[in-house]
C-alpha atoms as a PDB file:
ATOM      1  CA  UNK A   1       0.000   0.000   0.000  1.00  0.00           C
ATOM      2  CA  UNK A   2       1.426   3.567  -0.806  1.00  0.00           C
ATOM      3  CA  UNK A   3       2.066   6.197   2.053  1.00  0.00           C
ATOM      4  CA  UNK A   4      -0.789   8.317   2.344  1.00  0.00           C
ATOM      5  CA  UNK A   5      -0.102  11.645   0.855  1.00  0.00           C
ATOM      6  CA  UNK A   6      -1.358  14.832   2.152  1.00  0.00           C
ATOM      7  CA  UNK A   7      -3.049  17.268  -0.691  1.00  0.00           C
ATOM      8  CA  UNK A   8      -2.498  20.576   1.492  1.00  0.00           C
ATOM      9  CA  UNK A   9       0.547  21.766   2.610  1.00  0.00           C
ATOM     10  CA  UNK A  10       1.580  21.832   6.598  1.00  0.00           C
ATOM     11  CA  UNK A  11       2.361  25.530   6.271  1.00  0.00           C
ATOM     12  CA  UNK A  12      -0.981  26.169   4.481  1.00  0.00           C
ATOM     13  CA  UNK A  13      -2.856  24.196   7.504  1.00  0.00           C
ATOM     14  CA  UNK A  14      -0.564  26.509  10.252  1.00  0.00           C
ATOM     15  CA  UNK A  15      -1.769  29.398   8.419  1.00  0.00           C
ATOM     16  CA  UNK A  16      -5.313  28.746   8.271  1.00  0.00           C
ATOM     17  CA  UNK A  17      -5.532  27.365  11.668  1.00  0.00           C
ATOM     18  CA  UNK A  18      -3.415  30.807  12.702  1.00  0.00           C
ATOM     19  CA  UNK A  19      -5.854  32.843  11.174  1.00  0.00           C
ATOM     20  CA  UNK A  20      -8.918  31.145  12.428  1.00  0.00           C
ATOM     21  CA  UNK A  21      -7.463  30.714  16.410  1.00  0.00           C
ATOM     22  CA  UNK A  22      -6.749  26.642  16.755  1.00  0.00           C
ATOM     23  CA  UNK A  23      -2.934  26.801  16.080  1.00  0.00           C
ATOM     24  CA  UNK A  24      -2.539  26.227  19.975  1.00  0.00           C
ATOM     25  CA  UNK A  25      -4.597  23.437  19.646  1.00  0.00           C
ATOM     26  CA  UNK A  26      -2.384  21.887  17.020  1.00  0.00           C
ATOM     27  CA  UNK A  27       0.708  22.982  18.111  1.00  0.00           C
ATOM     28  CA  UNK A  28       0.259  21.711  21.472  1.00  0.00           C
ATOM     29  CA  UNK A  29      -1.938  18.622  20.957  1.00  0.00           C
ATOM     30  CA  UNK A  30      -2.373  17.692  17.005  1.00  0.00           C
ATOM     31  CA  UNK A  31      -4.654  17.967  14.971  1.00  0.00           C
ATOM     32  CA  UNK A  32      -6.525  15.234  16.653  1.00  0.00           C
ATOM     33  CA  UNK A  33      -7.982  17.541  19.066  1.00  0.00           C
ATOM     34  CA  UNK A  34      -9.651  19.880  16.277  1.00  0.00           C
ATOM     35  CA  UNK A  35     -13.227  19.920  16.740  1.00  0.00           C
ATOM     36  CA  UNK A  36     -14.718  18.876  12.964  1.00  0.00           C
ATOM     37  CA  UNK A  37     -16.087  22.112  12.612  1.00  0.00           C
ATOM     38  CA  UNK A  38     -12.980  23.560  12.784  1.00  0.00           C
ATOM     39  CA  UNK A  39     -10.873  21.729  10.595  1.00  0.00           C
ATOM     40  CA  UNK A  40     -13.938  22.040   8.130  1.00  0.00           C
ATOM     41  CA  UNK A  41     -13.339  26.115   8.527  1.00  0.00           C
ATOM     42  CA  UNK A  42      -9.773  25.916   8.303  1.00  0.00           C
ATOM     43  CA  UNK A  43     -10.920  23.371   4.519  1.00  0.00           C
ATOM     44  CA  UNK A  44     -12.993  26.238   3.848  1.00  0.00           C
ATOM     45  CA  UNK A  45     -10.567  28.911   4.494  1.00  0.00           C
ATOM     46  CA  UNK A  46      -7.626  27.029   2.636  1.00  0.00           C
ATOM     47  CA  UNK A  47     -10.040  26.775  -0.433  1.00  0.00           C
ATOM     48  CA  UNK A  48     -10.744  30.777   0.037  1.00  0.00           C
ATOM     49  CA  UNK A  49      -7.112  31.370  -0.086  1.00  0.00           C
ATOM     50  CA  UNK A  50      -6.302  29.240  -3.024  1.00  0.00           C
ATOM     51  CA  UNK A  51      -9.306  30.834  -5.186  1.00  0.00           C
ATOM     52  CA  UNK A  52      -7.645  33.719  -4.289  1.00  0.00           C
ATOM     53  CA  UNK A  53      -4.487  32.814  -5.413  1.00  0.00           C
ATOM     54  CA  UNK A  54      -6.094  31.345  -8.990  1.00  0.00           C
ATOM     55  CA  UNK A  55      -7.608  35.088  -9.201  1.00  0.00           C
ATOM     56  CA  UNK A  56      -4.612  36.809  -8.950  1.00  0.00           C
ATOM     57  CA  UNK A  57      -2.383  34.964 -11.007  1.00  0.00           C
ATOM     58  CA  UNK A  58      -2.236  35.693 -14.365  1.00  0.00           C
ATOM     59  CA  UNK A  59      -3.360  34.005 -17.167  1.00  0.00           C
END
């Protein structure tokens, strides 16, 4: 079986979890202890940030 590969990056997750207040949470006890609804905001937030970035580039 292959190793399971993550599709964001850690820095983008530190970022969005920064930005919405539950880096603490990771940084001191892993992502584990995210509620769902919060890792679904920091999905949602990492999607608003990457449609962002698709916005701005240019084509």
């Amino acid at each position: 079986m292959s190793a399971r590969r993550s599709i964001m990056s850690d820095n983008l997750k530190m970022e969005c979890a920064r930005e919405l207040g539950v880096y603490d949470i990771v940084k001191n006890n892993g992502w584990g202890d995210v509620t769902s609804k919060d890792c679904g905001n920091v999905v949602r937030k990492a999607i608003e940030i990457a449609e962002r970035n698709v916005k701005a580039s240019p084509q």
